[in-house]
N, C-alpha and C. Protein backbone atom coordinates (compact mmCIF):
# COMPACT_ATOMS: atom_id res chain seq x y z
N UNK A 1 -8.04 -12.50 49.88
CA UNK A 1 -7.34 -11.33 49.41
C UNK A 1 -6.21 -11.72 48.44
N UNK A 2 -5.53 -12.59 48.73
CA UNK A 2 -4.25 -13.32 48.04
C UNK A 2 -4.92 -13.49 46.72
N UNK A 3 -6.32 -14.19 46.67
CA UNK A 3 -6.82 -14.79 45.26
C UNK A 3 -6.95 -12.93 44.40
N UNK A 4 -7.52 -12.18 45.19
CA UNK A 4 -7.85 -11.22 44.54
C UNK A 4 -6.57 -10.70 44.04
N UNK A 5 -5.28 -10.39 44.72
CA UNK A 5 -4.42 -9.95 44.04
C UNK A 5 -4.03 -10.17 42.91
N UNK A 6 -4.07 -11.70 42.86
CA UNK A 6 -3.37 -12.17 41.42
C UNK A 6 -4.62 -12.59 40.49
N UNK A 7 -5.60 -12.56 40.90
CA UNK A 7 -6.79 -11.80 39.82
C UNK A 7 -6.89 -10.47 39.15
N UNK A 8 -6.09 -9.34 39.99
CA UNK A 8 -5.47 -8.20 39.17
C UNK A 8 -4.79 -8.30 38.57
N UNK A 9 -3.82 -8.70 39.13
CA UNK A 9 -2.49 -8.83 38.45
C UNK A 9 -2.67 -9.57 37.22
N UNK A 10 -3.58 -10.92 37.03
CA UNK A 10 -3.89 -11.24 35.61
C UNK A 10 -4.58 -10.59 34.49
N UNK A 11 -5.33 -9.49 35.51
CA UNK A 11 -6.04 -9.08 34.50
C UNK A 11 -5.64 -7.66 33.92
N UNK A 12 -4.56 -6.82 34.96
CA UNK A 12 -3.26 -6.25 34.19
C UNK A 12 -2.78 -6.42 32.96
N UNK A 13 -2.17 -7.91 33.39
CA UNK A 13 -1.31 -7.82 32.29
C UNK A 13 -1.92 -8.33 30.63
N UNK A 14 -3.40 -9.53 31.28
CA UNK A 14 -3.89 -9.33 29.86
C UNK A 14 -4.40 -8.24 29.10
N UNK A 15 -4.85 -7.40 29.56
CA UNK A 15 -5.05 -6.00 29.49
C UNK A 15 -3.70 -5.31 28.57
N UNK A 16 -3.10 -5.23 28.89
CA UNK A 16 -1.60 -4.84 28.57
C UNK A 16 -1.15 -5.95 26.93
N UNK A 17 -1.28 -6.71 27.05
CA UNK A 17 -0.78 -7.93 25.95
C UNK A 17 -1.88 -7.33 24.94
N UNK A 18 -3.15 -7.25 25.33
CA UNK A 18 -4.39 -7.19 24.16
C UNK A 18 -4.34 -5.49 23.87
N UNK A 19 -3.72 -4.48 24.58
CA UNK A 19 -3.52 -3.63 23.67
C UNK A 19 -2.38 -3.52 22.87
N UNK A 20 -1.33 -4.14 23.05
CA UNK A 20 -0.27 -4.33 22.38
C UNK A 20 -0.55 -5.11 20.54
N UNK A 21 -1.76 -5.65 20.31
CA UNK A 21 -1.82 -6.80 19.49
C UNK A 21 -2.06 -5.98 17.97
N UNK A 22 -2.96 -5.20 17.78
CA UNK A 22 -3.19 -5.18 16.42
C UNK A 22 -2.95 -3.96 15.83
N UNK A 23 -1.56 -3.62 16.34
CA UNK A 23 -0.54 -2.80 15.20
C UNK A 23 0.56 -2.65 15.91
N UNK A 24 0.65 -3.58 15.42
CA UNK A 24 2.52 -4.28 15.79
C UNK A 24 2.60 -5.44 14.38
N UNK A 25 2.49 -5.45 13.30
CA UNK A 25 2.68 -6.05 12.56
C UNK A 25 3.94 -6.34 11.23
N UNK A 26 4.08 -7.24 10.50
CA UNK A 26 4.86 -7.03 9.54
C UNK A 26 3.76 -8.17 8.54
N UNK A 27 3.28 -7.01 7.06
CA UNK A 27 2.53 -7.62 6.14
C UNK A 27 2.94 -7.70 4.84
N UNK A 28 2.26 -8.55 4.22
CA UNK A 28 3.34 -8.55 2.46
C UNK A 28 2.59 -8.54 2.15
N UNK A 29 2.10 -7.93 0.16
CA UNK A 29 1.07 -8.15 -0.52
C UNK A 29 2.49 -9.10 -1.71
N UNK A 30 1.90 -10.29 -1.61
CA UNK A 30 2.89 -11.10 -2.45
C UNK A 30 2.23 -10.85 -3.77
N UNK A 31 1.35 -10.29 -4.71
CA UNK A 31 1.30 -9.61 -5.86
C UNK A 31 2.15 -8.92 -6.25
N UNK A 32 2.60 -8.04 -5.24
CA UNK A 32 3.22 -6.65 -5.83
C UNK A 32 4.37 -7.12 -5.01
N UNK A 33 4.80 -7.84 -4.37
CA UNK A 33 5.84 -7.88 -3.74
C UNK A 33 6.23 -6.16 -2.81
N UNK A 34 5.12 -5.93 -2.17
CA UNK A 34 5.33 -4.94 -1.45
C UNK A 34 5.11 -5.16 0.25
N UNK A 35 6.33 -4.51 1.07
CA UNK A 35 5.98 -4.99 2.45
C UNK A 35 5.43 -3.90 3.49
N UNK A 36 4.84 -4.07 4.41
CA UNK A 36 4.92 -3.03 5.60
C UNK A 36 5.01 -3.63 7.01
N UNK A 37 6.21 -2.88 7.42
CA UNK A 37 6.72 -3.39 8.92
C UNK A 37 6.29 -2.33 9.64
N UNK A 38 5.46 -2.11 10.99
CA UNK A 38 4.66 -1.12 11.75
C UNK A 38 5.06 -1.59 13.10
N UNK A 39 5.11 -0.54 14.17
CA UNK A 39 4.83 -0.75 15.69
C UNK A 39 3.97 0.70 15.81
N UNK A 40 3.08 0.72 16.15
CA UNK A 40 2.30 1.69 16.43
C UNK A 40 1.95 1.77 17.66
N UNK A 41 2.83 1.16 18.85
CA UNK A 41 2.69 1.46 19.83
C UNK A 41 4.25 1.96 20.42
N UNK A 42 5.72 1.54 19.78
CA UNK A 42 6.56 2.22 20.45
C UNK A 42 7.37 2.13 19.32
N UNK A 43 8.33 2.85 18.87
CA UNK A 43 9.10 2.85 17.54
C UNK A 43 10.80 1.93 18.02
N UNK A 44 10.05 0.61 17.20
CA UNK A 44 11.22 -0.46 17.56
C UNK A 44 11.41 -1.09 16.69
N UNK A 45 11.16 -0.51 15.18
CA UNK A 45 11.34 -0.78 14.06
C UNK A 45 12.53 -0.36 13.08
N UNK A 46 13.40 -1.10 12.80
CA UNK A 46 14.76 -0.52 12.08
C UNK A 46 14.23 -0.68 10.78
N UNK A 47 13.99 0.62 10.12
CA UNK A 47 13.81 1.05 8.90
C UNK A 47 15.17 0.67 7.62
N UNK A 48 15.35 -0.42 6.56
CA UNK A 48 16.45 -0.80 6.17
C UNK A 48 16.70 0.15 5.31
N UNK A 49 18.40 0.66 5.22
CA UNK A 49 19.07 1.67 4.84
C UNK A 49 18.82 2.72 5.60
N UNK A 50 18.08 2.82 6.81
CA UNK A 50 17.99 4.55 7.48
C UNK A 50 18.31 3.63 9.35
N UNK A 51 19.17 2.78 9.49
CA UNK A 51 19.58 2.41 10.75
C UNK A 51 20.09 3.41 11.20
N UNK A 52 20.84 4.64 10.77
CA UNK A 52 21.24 5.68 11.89
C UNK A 52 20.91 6.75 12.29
N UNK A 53 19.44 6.28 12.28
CA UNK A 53 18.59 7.30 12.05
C UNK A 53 17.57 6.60 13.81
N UNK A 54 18.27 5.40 13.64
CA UNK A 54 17.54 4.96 15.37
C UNK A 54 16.22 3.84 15.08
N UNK A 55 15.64 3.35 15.39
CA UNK A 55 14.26 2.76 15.59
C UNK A 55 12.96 4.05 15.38
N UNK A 56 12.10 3.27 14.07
CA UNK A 56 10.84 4.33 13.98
C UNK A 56 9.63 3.25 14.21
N UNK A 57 8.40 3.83 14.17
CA UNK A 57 7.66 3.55 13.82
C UNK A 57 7.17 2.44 12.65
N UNK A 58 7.90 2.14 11.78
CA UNK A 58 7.73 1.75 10.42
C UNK A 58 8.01 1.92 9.25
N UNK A 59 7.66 0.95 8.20
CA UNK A 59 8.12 1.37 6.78
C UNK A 59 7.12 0.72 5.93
N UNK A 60 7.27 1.15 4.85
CA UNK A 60 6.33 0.61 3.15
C UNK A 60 7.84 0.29 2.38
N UNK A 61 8.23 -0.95 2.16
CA UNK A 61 9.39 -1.22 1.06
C UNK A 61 9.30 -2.56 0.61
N UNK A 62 9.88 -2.92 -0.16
CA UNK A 62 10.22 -3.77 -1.30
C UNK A 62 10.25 -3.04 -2.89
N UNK A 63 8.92 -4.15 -3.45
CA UNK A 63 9.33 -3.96 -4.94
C UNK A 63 8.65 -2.12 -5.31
N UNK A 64 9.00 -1.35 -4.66
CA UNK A 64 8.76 0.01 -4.76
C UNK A 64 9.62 1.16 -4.81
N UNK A 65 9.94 2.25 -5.52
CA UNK A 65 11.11 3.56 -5.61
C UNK A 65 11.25 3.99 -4.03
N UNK A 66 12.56 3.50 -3.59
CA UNK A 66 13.19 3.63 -2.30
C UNK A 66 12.19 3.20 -0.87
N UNK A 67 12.55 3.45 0.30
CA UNK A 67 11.72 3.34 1.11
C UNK A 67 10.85 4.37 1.88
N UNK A 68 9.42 3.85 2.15
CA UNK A 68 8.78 5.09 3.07
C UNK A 68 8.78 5.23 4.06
N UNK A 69 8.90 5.87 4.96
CA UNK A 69 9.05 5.31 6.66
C UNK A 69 7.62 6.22 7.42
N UNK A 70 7.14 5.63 8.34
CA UNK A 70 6.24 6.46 8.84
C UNK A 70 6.11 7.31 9.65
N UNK A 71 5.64 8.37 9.52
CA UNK A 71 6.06 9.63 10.03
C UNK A 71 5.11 10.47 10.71
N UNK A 72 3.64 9.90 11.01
CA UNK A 72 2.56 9.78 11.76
C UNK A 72 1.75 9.01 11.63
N UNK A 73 0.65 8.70 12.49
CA UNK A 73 -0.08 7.95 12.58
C UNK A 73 -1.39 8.06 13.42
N UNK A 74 -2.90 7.32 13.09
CA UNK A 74 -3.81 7.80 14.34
C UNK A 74 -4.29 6.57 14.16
N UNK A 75 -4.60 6.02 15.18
CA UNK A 75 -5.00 4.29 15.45
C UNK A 75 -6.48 4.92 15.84
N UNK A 76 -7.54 4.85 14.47
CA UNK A 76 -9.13 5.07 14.72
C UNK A 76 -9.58 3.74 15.99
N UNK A 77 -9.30 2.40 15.54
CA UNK A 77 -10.25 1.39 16.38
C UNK A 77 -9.01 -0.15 16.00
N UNK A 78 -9.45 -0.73 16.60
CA UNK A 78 -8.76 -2.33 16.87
C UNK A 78 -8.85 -3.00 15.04
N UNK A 79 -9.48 -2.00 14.06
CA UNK A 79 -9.53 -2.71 12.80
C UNK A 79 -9.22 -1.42 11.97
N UNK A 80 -8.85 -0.67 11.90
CA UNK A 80 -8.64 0.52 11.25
C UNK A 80 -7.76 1.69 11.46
N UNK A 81 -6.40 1.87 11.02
CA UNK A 81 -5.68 3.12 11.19
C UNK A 81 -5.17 4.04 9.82
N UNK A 82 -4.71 5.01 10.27
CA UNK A 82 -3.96 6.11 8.84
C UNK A 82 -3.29 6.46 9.30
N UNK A 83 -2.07 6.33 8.21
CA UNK A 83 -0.55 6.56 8.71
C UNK A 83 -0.42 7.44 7.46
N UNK A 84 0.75 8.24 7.70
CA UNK A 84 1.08 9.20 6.96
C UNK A 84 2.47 8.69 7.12
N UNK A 85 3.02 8.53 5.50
CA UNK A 85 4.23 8.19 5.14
C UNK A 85 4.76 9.07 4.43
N UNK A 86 6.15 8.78 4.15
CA UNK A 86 6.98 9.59 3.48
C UNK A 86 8.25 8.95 3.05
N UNK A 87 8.85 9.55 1.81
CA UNK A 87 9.84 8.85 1.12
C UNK A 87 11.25 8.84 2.05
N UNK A 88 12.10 8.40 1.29
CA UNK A 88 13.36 8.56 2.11
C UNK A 88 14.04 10.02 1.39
N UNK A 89 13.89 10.66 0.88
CA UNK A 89 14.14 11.98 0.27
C UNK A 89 13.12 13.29 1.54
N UNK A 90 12.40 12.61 1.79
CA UNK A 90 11.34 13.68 2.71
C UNK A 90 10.71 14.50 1.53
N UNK A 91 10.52 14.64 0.63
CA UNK A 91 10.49 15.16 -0.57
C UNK A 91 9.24 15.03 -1.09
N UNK A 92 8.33 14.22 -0.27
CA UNK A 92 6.79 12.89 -0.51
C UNK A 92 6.35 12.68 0.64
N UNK A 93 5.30 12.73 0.30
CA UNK A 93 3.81 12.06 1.64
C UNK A 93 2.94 11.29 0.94
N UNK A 94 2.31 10.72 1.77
CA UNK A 94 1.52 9.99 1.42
C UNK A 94 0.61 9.39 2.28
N UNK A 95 -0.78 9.55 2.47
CA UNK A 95 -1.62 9.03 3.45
C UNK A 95 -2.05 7.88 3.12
N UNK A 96 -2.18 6.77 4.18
CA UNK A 96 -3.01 5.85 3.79
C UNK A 96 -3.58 5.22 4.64
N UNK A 97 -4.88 4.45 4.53
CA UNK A 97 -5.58 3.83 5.87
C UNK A 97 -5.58 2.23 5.70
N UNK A 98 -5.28 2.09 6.31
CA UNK A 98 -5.33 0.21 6.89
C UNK A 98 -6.15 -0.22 7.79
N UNK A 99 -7.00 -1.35 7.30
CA UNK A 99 -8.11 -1.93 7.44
C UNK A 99 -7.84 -3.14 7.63
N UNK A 100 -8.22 -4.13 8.78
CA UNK A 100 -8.62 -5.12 8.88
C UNK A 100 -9.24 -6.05 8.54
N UNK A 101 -9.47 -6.75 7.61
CA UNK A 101 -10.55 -7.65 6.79
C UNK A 101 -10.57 -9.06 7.60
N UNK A 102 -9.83 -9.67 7.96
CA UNK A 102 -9.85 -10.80 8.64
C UNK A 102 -8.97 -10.56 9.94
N UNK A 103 -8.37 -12.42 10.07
CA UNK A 103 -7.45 -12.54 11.07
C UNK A 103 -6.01 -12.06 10.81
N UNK A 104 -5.83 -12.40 9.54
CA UNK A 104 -4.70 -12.35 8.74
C UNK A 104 -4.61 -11.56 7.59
N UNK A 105 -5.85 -10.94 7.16
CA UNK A 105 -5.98 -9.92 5.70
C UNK A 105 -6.05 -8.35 6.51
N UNK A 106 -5.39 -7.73 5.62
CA UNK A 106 -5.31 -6.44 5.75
C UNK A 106 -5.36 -5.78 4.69
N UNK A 107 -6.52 -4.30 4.44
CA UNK A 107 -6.37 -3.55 3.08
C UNK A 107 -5.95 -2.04 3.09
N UNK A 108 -4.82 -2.11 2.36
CA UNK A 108 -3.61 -0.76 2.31
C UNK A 108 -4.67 -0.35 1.25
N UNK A 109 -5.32 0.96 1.53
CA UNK A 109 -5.65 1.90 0.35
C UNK A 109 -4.62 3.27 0.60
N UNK A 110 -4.27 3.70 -0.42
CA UNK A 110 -3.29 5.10 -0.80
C UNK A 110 -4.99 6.05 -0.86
N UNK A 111 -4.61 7.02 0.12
CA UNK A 111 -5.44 7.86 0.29
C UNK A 111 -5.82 9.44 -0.59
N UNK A 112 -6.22 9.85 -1.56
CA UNK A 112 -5.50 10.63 -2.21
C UNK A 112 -5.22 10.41 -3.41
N UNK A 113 -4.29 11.24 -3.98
CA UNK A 113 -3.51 10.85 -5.33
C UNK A 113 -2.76 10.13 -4.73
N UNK A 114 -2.29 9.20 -5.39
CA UNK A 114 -0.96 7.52 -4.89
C UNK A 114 0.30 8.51 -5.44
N UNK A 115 1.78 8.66 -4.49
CA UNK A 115 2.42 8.69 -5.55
C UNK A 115 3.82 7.69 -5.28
N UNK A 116 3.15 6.80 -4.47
CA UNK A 116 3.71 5.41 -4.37
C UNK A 116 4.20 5.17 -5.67
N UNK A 117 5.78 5.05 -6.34
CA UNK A 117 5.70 4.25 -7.51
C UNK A 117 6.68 3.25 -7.15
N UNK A 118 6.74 2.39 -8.79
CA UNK A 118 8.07 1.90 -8.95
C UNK A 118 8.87 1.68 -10.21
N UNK A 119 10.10 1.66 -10.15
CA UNK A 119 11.13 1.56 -11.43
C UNK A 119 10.85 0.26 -12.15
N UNK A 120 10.39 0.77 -13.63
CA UNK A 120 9.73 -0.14 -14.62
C UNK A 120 10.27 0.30 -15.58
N UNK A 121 11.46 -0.49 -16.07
CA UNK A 121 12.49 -0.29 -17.00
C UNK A 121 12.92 1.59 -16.60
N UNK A 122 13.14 2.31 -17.67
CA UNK A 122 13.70 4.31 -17.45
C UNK A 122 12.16 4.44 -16.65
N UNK A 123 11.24 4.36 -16.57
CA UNK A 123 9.68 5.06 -15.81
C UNK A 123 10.32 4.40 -14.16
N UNK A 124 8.94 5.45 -13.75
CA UNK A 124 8.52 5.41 -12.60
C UNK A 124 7.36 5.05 -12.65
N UNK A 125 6.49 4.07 -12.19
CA UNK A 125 4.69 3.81 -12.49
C UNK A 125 4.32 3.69 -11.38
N UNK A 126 2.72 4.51 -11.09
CA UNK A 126 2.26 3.99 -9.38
C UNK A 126 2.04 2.96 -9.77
N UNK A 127 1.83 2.27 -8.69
CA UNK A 127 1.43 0.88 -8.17
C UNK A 127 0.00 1.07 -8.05
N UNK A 128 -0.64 0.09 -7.68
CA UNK A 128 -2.29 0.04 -7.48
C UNK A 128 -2.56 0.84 -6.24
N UNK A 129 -3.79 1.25 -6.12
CA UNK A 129 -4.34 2.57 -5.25
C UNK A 129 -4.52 1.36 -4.21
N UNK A 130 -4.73 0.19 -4.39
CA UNK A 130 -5.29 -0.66 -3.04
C UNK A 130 -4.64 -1.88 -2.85
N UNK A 131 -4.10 -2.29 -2.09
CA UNK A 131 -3.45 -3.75 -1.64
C UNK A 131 -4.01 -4.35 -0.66
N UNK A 132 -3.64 -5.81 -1.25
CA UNK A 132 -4.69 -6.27 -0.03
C UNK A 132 -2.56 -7.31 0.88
N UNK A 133 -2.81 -7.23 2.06
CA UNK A 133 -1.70 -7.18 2.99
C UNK A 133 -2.39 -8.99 3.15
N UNK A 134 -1.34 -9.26 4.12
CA UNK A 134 -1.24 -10.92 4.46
C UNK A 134 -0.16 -10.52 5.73
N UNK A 135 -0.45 -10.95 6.84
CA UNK A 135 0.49 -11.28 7.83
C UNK A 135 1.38 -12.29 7.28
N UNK A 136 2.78 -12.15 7.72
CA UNK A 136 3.92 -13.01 7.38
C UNK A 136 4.49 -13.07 8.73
């Protein structure tokens, strides 16, 4: 009986660890110098410049016009979700789905019209409709 207990109990908590694993990430596309920091299981993510605003879910920032933070989300399968973002103005949405390609590759497509941009000299220009992500 003793063996069986802590045969649950291991298999609890791996249970628990392996749903925790694949969206909880922070990814860079070092092309574009663009990042995304995600917890899609509990919002313990400090969004930079919106700290008093508490721990969210996530963000889309770097080399891009202000930050997006995420503002829903639906986790399809262990390789595939769509998050719905939004600017720091609230003013913008933006859907997009993330895909799994490897261990370490991930592909951000902007779902939609993109209106992801960034400041390029007086313009605003989108960025590419698709990134490919890298765990960091």
């Amino acid at each position: 009986m003793k063996h069986f207990l802590f045969f649950l109990a291991y298999m609890c908590s791996f249970s628990a660890v392996q749903a925790q694993g694949p969206w909880k990430l922070k990814l860079l596309c070092p092309e574009e110098d663009i990042r995304l920091h995600i917890d899609l299981y509990e919002e313990t993510v400090n969004v930079p410049g919106m700290e008093m605003f508490g721990p969210q879910n996530g963000y889309l920032g770097g080399n891009i016009y202000g930050v997006w933070t995420v503002t829903s989300f639906k986790i399809q399968d262990d390789k595939v979700a769509t998050l719905k973002i939004s600017n720091d103005l609230g003013s913008e949405t933006q859907k997009i789905v993330l895909t799994q390609q490897s261990d370490s590759i991930y592909t951000l497509r902007f779902d939609g019209t993109n209106v992801v941009k960034r400041a390029i000299g007086r313009k605003l220009v989108k960025i590419p409709a698709e990134l490919k992500m890298k765990l960091q």
